[in-house]
C-alpha atoms as a PDB file:
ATOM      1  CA  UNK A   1     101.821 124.439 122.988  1.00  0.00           C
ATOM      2  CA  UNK A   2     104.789 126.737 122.900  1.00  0.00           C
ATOM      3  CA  UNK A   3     107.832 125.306 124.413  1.00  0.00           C
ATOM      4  CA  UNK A   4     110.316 126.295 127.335  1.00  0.00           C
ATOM      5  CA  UNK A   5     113.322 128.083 127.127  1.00  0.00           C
ATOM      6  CA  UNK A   6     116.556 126.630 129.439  1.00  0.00           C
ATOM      7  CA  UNK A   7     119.344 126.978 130.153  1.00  0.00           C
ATOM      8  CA  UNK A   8     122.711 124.362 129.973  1.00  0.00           C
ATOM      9  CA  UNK A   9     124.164 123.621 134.100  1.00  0.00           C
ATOM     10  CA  UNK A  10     127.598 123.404 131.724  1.00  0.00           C
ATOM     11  CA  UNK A  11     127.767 125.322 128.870  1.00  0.00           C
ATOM     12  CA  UNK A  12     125.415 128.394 130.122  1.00  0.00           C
ATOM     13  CA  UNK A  13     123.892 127.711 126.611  1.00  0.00           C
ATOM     14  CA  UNK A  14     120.369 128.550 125.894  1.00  0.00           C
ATOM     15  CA  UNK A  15     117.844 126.347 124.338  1.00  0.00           C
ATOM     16  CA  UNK A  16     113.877 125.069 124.165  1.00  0.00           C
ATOM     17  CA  UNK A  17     112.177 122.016 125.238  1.00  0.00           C
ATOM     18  CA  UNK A  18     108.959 121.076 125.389  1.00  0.00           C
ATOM     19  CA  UNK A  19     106.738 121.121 128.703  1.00  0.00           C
ATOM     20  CA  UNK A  20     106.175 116.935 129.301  1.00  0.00           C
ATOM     21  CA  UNK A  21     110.108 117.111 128.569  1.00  0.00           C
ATOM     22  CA  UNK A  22     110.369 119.357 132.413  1.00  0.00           C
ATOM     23  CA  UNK A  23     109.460 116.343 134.200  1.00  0.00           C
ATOM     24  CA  UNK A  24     111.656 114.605 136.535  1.00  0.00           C
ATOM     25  CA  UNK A  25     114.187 117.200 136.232  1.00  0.00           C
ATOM     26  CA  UNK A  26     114.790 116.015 132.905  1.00  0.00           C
ATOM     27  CA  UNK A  27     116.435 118.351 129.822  1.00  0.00           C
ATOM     28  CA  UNK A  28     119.597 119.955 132.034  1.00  0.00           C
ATOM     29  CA  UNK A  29     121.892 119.614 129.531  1.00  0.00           C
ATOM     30  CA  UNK A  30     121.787 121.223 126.195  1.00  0.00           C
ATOM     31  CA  UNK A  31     123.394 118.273 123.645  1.00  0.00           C
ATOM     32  CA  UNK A  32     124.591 114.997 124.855  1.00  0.00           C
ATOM     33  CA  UNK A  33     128.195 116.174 124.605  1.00  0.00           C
ATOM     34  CA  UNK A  34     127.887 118.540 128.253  1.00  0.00           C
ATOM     35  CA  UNK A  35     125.710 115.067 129.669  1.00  0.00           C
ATOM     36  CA  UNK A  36     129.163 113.119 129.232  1.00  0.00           C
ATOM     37  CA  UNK A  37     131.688 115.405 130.230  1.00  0.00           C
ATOM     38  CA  UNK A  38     129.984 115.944 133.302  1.00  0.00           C
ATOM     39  CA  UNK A  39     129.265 112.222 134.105  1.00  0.00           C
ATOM     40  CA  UNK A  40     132.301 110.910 132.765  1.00  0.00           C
ATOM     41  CA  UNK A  41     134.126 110.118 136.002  1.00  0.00           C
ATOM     42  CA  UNK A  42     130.717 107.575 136.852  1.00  0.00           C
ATOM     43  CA  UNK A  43     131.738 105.298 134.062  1.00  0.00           C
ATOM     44  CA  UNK A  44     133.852 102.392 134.631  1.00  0.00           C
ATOM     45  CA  UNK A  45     136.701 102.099 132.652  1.00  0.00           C
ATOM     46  CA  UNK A  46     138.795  98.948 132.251  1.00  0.00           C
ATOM     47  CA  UNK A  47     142.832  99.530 131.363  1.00  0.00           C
ATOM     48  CA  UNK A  48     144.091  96.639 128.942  1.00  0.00           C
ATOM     49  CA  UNK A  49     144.783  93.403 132.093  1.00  0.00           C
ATOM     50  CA  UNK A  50     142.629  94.361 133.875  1.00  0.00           C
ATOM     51  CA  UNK A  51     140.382  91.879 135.576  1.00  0.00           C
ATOM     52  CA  UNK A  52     136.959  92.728 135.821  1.00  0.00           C
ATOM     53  CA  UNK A  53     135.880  92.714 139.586  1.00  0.00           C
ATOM     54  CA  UNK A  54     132.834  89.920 138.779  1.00  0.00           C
ATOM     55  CA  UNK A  55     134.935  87.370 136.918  1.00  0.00           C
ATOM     56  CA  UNK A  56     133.961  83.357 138.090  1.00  0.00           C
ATOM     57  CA  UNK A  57     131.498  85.138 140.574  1.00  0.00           C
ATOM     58  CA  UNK A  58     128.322  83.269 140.657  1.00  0.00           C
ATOM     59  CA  UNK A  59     125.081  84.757 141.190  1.00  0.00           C
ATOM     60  CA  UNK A  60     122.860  81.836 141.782  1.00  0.00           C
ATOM     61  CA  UNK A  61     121.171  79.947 144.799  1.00  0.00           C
ATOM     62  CA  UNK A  62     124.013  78.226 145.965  1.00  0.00           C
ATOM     63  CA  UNK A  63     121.432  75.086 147.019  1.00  0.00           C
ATOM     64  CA  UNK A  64     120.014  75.233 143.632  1.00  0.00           C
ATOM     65  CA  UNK A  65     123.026  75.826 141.697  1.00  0.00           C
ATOM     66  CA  UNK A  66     126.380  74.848 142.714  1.00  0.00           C
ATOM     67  CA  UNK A  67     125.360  72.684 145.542  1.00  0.00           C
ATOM     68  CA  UNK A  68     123.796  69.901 143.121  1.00  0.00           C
ATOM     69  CA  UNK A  69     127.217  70.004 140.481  1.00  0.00           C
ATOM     70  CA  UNK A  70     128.745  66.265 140.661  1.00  0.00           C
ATOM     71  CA  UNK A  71     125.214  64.749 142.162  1.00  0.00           C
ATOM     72  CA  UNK A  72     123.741  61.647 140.159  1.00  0.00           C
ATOM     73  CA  UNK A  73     120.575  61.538 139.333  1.00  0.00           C
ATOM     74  CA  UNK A  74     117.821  59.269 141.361  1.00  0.00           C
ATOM     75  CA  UNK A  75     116.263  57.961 137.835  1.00  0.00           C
ATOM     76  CA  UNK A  76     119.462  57.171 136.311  1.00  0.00           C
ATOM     77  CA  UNK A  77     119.411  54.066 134.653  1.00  0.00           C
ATOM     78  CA  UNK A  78     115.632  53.324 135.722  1.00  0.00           C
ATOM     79  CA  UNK A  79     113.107  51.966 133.512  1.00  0.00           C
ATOM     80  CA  UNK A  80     109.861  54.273 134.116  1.00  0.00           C
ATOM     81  CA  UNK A  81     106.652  52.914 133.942  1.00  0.00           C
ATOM     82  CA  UNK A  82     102.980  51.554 135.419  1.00  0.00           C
ATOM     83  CA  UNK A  83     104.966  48.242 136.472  1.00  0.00           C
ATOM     84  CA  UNK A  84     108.657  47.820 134.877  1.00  0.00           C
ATOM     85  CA  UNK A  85     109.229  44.227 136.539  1.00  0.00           C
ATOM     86  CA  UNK A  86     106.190  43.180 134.685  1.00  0.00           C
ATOM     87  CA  UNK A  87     107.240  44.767 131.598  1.00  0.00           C
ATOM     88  CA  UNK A  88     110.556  42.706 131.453  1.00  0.00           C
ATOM     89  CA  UNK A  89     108.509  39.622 132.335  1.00  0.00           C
ATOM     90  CA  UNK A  90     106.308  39.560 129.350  1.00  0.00           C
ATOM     91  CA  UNK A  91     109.036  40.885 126.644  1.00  0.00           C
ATOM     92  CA  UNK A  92     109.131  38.690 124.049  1.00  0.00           C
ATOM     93  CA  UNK A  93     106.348  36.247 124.525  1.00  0.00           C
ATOM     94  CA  UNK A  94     102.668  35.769 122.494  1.00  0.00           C
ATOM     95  CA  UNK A  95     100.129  36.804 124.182  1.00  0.00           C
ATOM     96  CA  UNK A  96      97.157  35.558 121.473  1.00  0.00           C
ATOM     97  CA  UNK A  97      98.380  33.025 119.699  1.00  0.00           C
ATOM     98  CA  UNK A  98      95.265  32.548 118.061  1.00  0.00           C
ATOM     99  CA  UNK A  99      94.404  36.123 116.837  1.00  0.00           C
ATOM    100  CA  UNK A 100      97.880  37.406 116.249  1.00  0.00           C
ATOM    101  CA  UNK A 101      99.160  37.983 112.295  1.00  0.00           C
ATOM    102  CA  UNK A 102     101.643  35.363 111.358  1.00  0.00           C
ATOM    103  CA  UNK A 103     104.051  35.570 108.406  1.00  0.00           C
ATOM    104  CA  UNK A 104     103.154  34.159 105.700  1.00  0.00           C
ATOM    105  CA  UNK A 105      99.052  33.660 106.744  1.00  0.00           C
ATOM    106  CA  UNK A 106      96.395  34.807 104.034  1.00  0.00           C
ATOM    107  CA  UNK A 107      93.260  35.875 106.315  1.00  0.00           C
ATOM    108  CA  UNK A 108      91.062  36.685 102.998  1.00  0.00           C
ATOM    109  CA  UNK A 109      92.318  35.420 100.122  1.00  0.00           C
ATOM    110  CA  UNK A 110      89.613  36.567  98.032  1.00  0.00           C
ATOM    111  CA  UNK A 111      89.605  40.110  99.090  1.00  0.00           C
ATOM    112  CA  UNK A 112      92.925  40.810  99.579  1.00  0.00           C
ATOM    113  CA  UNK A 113      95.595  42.436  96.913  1.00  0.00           C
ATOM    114  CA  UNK A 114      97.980  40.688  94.953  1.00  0.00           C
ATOM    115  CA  UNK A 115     100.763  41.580  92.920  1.00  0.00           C
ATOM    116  CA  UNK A 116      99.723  42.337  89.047  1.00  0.00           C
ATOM    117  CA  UNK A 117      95.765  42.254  90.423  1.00  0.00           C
ATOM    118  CA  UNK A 118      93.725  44.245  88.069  1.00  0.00           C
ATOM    119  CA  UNK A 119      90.370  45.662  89.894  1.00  0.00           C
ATOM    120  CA  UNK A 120      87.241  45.397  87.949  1.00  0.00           C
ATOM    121  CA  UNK A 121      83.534  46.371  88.291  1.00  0.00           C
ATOM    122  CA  UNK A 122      82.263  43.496  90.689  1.00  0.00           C
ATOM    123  CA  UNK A 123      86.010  44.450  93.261  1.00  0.00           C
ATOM    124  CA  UNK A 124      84.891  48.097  93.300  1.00  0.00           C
ATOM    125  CA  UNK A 125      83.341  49.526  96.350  1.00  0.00           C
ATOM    126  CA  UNK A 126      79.463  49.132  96.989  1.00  0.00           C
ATOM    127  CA  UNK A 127      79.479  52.939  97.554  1.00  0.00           C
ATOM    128  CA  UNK A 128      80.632  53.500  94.090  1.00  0.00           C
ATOM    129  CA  UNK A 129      78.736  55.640  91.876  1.00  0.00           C
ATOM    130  CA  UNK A 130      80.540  56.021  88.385  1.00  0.00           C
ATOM    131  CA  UNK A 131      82.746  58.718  89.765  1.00  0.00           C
ATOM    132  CA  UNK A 132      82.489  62.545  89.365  1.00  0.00           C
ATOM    133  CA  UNK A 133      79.622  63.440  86.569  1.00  0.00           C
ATOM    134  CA  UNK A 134      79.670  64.560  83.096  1.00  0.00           C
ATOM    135  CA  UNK A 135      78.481  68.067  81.838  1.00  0.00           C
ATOM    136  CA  UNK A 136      75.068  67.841  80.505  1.00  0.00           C
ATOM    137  CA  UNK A 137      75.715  70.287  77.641  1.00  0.00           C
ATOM    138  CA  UNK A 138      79.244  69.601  76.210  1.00  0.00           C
ATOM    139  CA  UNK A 139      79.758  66.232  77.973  1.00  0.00           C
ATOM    140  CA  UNK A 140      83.235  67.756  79.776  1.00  0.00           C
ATOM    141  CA  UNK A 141      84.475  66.068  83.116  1.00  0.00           C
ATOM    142  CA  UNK A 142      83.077  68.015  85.893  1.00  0.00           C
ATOM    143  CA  UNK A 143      85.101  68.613  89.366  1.00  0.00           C
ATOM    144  CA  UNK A 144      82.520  68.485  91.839  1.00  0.00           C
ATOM    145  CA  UNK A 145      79.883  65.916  92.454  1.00  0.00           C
ATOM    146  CA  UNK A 146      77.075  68.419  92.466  1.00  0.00           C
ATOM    147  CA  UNK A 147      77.522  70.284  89.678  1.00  0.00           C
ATOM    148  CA  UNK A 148      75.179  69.539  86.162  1.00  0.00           C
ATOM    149  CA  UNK A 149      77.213  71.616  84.243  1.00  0.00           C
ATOM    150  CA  UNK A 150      80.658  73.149  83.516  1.00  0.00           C
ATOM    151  CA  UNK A 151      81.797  76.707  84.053  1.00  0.00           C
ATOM    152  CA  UNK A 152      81.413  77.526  80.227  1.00  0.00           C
ATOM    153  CA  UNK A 153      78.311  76.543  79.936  1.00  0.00           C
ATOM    154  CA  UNK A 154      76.887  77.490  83.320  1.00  0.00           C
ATOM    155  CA  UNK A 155      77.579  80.961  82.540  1.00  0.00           C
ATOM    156  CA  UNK A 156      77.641  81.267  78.920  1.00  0.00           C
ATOM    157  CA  UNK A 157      75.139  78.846  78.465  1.00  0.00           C
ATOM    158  CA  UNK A 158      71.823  79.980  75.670  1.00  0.00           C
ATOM    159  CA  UNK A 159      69.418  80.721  78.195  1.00  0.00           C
ATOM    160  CA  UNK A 160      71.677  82.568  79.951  1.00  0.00           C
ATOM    161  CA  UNK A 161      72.607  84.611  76.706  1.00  0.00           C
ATOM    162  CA  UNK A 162      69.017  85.361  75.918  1.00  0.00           C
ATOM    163  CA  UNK A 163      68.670  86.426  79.448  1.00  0.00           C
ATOM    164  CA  UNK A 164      71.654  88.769  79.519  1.00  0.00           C
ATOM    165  CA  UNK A 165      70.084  90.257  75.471  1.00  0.00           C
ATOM    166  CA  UNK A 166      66.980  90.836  77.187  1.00  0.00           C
ATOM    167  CA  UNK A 167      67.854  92.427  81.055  1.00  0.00           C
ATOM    168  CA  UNK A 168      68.082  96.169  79.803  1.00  0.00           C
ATOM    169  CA  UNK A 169      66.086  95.849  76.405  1.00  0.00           C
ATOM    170  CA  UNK A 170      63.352  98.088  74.819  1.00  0.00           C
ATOM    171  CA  UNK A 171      61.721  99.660  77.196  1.00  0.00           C
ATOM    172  CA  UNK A 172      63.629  98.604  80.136  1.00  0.00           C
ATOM    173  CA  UNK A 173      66.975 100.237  79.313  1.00  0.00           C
ATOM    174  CA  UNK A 174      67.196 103.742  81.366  1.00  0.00           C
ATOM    175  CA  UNK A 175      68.761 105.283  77.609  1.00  0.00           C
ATOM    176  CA  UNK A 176      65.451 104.286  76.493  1.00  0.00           C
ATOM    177  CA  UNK A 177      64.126 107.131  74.035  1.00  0.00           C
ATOM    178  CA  UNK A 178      60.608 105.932  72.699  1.00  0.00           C
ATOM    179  CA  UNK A 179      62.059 103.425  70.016  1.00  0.00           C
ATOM    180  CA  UNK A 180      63.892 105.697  67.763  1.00  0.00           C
ATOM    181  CA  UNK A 181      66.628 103.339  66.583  1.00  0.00           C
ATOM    182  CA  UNK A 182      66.254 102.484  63.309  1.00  0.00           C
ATOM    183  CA  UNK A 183      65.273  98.735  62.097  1.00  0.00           C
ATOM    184  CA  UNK A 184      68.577  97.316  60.317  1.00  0.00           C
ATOM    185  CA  UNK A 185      70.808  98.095  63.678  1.00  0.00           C
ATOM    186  CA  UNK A 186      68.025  96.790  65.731  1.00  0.00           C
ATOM    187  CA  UNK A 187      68.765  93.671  63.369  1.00  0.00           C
ATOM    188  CA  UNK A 188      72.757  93.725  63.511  1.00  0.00           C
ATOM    189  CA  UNK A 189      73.049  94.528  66.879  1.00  0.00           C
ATOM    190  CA  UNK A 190      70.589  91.757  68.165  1.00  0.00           C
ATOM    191  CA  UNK A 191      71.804  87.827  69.434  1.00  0.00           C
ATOM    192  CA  UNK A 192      70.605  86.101  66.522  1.00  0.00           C
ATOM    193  CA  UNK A 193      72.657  87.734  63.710  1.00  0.00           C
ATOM    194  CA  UNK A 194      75.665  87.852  65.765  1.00  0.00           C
ATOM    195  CA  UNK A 195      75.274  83.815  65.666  1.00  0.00           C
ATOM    196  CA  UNK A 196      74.091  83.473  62.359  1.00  0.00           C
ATOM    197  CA  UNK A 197      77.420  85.823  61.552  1.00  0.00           C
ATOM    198  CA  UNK A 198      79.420  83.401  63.625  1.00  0.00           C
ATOM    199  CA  UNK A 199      77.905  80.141  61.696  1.00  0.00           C
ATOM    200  CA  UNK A 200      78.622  81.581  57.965  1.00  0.00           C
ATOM    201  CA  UNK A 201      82.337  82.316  59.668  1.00  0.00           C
ATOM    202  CA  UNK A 202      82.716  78.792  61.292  1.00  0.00           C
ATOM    203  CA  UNK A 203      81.354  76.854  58.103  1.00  0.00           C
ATOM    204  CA  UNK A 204      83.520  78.737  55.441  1.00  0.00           C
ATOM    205  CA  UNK A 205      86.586  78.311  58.085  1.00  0.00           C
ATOM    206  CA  UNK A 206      87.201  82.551  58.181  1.00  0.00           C
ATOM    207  CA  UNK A 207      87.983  82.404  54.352  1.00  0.00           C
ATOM    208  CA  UNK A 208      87.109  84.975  51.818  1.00  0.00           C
ATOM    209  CA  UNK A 209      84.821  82.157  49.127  1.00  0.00           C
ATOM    210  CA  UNK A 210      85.761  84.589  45.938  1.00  0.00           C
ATOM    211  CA  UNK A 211      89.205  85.529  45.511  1.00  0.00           C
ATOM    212  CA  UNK A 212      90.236  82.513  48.958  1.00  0.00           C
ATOM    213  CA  UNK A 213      92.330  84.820  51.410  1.00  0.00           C
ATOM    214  CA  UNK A 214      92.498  84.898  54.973  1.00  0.00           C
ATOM    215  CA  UNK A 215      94.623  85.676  57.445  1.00  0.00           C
ATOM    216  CA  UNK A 216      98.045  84.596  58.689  1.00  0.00           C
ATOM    217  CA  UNK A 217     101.852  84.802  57.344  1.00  0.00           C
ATOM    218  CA  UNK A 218     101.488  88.367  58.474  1.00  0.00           C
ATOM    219  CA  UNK A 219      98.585  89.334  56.782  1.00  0.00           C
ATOM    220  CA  UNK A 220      95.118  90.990  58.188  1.00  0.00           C
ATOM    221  CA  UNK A 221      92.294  90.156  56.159  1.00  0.00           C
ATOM    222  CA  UNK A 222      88.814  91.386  57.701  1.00  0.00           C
ATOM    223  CA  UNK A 223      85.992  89.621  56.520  1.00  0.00           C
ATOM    224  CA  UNK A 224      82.247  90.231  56.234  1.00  0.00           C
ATOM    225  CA  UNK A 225      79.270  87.701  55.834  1.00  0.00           C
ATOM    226  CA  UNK A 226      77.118  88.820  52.926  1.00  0.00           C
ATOM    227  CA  UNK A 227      73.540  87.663  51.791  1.00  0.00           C
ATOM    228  CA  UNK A 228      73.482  86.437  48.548  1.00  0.00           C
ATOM    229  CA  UNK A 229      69.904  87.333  48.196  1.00  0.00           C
ATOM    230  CA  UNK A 230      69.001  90.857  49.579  1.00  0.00           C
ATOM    231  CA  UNK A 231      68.661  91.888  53.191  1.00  0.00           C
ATOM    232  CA  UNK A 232      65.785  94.340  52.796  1.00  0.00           C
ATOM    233  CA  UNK A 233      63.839  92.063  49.675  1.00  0.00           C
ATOM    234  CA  UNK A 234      63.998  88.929  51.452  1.00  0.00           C
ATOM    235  CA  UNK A 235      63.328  89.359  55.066  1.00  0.00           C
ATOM    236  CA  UNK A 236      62.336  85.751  55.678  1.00  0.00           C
ATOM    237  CA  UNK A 237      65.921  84.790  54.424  1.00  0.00           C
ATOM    238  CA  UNK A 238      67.598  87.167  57.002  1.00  0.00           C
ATOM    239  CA  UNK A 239      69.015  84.478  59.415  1.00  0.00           C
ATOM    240  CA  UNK A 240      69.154  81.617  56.907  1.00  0.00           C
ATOM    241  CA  UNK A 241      72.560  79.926  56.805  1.00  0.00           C
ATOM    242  CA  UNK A 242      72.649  78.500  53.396  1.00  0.00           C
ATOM    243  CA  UNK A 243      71.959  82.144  52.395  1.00  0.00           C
ATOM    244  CA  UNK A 244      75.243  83.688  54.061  1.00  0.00           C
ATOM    245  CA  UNK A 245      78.515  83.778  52.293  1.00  0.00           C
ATOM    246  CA  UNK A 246      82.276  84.682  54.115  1.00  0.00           C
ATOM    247  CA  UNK A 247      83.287  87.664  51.682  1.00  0.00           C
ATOM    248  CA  UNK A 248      86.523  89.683  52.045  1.00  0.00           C
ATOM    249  CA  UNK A 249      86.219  93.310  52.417  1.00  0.00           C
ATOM    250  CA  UNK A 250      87.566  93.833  48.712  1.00  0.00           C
ATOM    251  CA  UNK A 251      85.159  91.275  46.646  1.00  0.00           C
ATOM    252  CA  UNK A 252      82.193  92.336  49.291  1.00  0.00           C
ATOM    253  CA  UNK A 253      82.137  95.876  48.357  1.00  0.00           C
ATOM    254  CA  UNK A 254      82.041  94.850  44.396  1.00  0.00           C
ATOM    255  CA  UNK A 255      78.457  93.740  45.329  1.00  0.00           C
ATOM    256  CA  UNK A 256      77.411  97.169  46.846  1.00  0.00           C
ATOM    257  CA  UNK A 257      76.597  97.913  42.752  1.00  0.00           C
ATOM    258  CA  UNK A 258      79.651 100.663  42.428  1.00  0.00           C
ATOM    259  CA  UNK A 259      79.586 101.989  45.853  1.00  0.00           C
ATOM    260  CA  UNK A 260      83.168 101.155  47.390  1.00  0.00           C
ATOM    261  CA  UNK A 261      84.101 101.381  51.328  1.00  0.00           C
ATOM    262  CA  UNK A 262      86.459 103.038  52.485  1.00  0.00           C
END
């Protein structure tokens, strides 16, 4: 929307407003500075001892206000209540001697605690059911009284493993291509040799059994597990553990009969 072009009532100066700006003869002046000259003799100016004309007025109800200054109040001093005489009449006294505690009394002396008191299994509470349960796989302290197992093993458990291996296997991956990957990364790729990997690691404690590195002090030793009998002669012996040994990369690749990694 294009806007209006006015003029200043002081300065004669020209300038542009917008049209919603035009209402209620608003936008006379161009800049605040011709707004204040021309209502400058509307403000009220106080001089330096000069009292202001409202000072110690009072703008209140006068029966409300001022009116009820110096007045005491009716409930000063007044005890409020259902009955107060009867409240003073009674202060102090027993009104069931019979059922009321006294110092000293022991109601239940079986059931109640004493000092240095050590609860055991018979002093527990009937509702008592051994507390919160134990995992069923690794035996760990669970937090909740309905869970079986822990969060480890819940979600890394073996069936859940074998489940995850086998969602988007074979035929049921969408990269599937007819089966054209070739047998020995098939093998190293799959669950099983990953653990039976794992095992040879755990049992040799991640140490190289011919020449006994491994790392730490600032050293990075990356070892391999290596069949002692051959991987493509002895198939049966593929996943055996006693037939895994933790080799470094140095004394592994003297086995490859002359054929070094690099």
């Amino acid at each position: 929307m294009p806007k209006v072009k006015r003029k200043c009532k002081l300065c004669q100066k020209e300038f542009y407003v917008e049209r919603w700006q035009l209402k209620n003869n608003k936008c006379i002046y161009c800049s605040h500075k011709c707004a204040n000259e021309v209502n400058e003799h509307l403000r009220v100016k106080f001089h330096k001892g000069q009292i202001p004309w409202n000072k110690g007025k009072h703008y209140r109800n006068p029966k409300c206000g001022l009116a009820n200054i110096g007045r005491i109040p009716w409930n000063k001093g007044k005890k409020l209540g259902k009955n107060p005489e009867h409240s003073l009449k009674i202060k102090g006294r027993h009104l069931s001697p019979k059922t009321e505690f006294q110092k000293g009394e022991h109601h239940c002396p079986k059931n109640e605690f004493r000092k240095g008191h050590k609860l055991t299994q018979d002093d527990k509470h009937p509702m008592w059911k051994g507390g919160k349960p134990n995992c069923e796989v690794c035996g760990k302290k669970l937090s909740n009284y309905h869970f079986r197992r822990c969060a480890h093993c819940r979600l890394f458990s073996e069936k859940h493993r074998e489940n995850l291996s086998n969602w988007q296997k074979g035929n049921k991956s969408r990269l599937w291509r007819g089966g054209v990957t070739p047998l020995r990364l098939k093998i190293w790729n799959s669950r099983e040799y990953r653990q039976w990997r794992t095992s040879v690691f755990d049992r040799d404690n991640y140490t190289c059994q011919e020449c006994g590195s491994k790392n730490g002090d600032g050293k990075t030793i990356y070892i391999e597990a290596h069949h002692m009998k051959s991987f493509a002669e002895y198939p049966k012996l593929r996943f055996e553990l006693s037939n895994g040994i933790t080799l470094c990369i140095k004394c592994h690749n003297k086995t490859k009969n002359g054929r070094p990694r690099l």
